[in-house]
C-alpha atoms as a PDB file:
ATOM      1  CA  UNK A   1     113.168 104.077  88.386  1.00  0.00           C
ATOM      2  CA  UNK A   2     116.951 103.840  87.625  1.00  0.00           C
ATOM      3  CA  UNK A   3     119.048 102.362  90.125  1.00  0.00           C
ATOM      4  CA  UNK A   4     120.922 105.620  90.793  1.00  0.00           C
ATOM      5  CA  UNK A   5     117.515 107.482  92.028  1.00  0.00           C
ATOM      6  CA  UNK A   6     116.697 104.528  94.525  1.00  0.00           C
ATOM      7  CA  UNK A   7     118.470 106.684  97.620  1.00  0.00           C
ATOM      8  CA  UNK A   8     120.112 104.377 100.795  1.00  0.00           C
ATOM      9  CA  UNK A   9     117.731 101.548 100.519  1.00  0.00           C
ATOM     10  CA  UNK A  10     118.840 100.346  97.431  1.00  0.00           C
ATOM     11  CA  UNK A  11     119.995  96.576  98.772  1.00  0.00           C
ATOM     12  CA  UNK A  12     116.322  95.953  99.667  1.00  0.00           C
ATOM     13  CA  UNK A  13     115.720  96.143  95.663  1.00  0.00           C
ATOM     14  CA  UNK A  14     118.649  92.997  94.725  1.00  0.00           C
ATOM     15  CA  UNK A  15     119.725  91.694  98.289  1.00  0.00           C
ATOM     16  CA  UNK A  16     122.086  89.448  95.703  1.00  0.00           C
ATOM     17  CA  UNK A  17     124.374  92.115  95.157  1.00  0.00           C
ATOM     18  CA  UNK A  18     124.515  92.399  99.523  1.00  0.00           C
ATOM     19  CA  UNK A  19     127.742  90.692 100.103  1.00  0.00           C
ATOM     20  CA  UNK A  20     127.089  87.722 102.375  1.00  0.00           C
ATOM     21  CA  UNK A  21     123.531  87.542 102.550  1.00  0.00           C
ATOM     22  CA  UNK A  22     123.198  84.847 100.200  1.00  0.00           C
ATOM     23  CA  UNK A  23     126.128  82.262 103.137  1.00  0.00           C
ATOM     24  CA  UNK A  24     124.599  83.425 105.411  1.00  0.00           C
ATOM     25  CA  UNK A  25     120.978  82.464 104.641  1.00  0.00           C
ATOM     26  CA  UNK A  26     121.760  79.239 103.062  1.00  0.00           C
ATOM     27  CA  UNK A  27     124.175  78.403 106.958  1.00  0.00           C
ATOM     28  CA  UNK A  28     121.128  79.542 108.599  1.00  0.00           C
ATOM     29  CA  UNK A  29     118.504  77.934 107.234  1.00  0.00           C
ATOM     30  CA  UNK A  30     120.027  74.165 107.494  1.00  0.00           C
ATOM     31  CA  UNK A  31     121.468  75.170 110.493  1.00  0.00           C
ATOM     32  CA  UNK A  32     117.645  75.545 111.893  1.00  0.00           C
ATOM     33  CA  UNK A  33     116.546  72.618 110.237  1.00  0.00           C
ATOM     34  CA  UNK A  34     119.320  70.348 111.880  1.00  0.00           C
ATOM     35  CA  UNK A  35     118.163  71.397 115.308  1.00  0.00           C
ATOM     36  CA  UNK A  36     114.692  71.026 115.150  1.00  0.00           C
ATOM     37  CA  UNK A  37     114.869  68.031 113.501  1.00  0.00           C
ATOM     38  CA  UNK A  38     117.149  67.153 116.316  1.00  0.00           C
ATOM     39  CA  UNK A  39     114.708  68.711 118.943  1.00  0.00           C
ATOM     40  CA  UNK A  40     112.025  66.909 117.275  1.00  0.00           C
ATOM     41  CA  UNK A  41     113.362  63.310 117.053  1.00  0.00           C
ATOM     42  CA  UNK A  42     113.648  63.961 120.712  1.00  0.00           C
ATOM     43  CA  UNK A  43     110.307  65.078 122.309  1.00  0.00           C
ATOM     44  CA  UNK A  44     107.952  65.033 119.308  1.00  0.00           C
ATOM     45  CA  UNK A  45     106.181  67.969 119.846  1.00  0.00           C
ATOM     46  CA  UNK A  46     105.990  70.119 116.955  1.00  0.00           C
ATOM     47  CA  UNK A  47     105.839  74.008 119.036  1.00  0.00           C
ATOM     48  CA  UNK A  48     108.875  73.139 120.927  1.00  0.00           C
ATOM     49  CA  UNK A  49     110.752  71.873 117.574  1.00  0.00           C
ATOM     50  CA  UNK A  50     109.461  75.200 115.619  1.00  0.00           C
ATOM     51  CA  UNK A  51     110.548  77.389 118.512  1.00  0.00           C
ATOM     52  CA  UNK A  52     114.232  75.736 118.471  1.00  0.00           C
ATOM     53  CA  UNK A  53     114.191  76.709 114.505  1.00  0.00           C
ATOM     54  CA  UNK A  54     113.427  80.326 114.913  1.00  0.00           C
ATOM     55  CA  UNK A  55     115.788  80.477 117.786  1.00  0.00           C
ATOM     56  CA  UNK A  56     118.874  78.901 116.338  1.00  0.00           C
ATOM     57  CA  UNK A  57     117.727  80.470 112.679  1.00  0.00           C
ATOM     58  CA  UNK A  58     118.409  83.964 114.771  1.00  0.00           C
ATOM     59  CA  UNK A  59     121.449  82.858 116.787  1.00  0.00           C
ATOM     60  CA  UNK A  60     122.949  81.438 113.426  1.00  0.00           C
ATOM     61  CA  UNK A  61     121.861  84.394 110.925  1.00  0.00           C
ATOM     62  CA  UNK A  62     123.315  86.837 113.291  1.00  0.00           C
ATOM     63  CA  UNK A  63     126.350  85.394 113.907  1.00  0.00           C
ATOM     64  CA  UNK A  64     127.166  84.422 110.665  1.00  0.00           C
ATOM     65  CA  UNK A  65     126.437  87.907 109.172  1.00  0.00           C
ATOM     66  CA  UNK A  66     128.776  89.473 111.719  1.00  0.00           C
ATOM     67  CA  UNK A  67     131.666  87.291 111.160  1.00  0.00           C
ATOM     68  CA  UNK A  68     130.932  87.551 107.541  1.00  0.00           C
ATOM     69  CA  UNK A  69     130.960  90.970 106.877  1.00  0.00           C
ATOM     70  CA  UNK A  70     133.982  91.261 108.992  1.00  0.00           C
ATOM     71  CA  UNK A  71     135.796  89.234 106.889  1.00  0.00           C
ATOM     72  CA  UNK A  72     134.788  90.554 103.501  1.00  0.00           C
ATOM     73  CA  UNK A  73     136.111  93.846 105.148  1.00  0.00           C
ATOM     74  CA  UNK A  74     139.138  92.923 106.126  1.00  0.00           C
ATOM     75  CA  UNK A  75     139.850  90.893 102.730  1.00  0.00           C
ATOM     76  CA  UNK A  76     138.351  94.358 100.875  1.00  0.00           C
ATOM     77  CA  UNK A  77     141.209  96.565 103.065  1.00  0.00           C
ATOM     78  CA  UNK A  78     143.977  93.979 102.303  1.00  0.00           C
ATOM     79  CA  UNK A  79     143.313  94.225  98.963  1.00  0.00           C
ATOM     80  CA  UNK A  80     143.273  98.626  98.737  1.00  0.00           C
ATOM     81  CA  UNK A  81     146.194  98.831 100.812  1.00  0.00           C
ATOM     82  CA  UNK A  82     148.116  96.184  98.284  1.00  0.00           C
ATOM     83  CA  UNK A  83     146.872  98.181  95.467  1.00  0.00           C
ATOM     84  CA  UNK A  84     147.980 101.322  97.169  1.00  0.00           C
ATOM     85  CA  UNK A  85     151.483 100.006  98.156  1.00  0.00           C
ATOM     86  CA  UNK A  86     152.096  99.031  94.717  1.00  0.00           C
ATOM     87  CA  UNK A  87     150.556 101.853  92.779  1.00  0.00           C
ATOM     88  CA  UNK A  88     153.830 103.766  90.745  1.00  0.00           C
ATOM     89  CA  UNK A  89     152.602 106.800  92.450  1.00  0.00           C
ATOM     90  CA  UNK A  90     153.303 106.012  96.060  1.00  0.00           C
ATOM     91  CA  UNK A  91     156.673 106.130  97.352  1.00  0.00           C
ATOM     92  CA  UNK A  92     157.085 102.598  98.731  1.00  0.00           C
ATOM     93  CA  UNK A  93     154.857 102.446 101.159  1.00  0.00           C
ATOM     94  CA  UNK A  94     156.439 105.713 102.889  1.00  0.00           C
ATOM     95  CA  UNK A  95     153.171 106.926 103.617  1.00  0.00           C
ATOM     96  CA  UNK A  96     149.882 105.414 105.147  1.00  0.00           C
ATOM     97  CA  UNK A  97     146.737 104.983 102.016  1.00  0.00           C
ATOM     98  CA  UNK A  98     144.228 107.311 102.342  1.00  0.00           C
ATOM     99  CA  UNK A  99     141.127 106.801 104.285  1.00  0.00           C
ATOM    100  CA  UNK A 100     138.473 103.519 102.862  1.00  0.00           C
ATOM    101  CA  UNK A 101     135.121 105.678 101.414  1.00  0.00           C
ATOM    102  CA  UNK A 102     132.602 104.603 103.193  1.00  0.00           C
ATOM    103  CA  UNK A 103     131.096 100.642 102.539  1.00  0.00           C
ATOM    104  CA  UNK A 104     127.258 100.090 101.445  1.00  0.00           C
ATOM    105  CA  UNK A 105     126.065  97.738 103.809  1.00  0.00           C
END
């Protein structure tokens, strides 16, 4: 299948080319690991240092996603509206850019 028949899902195919997953993963996961390595030194039971992972893996993955993508989009509508504003064909910045098409997650 070529990639232009894959539809909407297409990032599950290459989540590489998903902007941010690969930060946000890599924060996550040592993030996790930190804390319930921390959480184990500290009671050294195994369920309770396990559950802090998943928890803080979910608290950390979330988070950092959200600020993430946030700031790739702001960066990515910086960038069009200096392209815009400097394009010969606008007249100085007179006149707001046209809409952003719509992002692929």
């Amino acid at each position: 299948m070529s990639d232009n028949n894959r539809g909407s899902f297409t990032f599950l195919y290459d989540l590489t080319r998903v902007p941010c997953f690969r930060d946000t993963m890599l924060y996550s996961m040592a993030g996790a690991s930190a804390l319930a390595a921390l959480r184990y030194s500290r009671t050294r039971n195994g369920m309770i240092a396990a559950d802090t992972a998943v928890k803080s893996f979910t608290v950390f993955a979330i988070t950092g996603w959200v600020l993430c993508r946030y700031n790739y989009r702001h960066r990515r509508d910086m960038i069009y509206e200096g392209i815009h504003r400097n394009s010969p064909t606008s007249d100085a910045g007179q006149t707001p850019p046209p809409p952003m098409p719509p992002a692929g997650q």
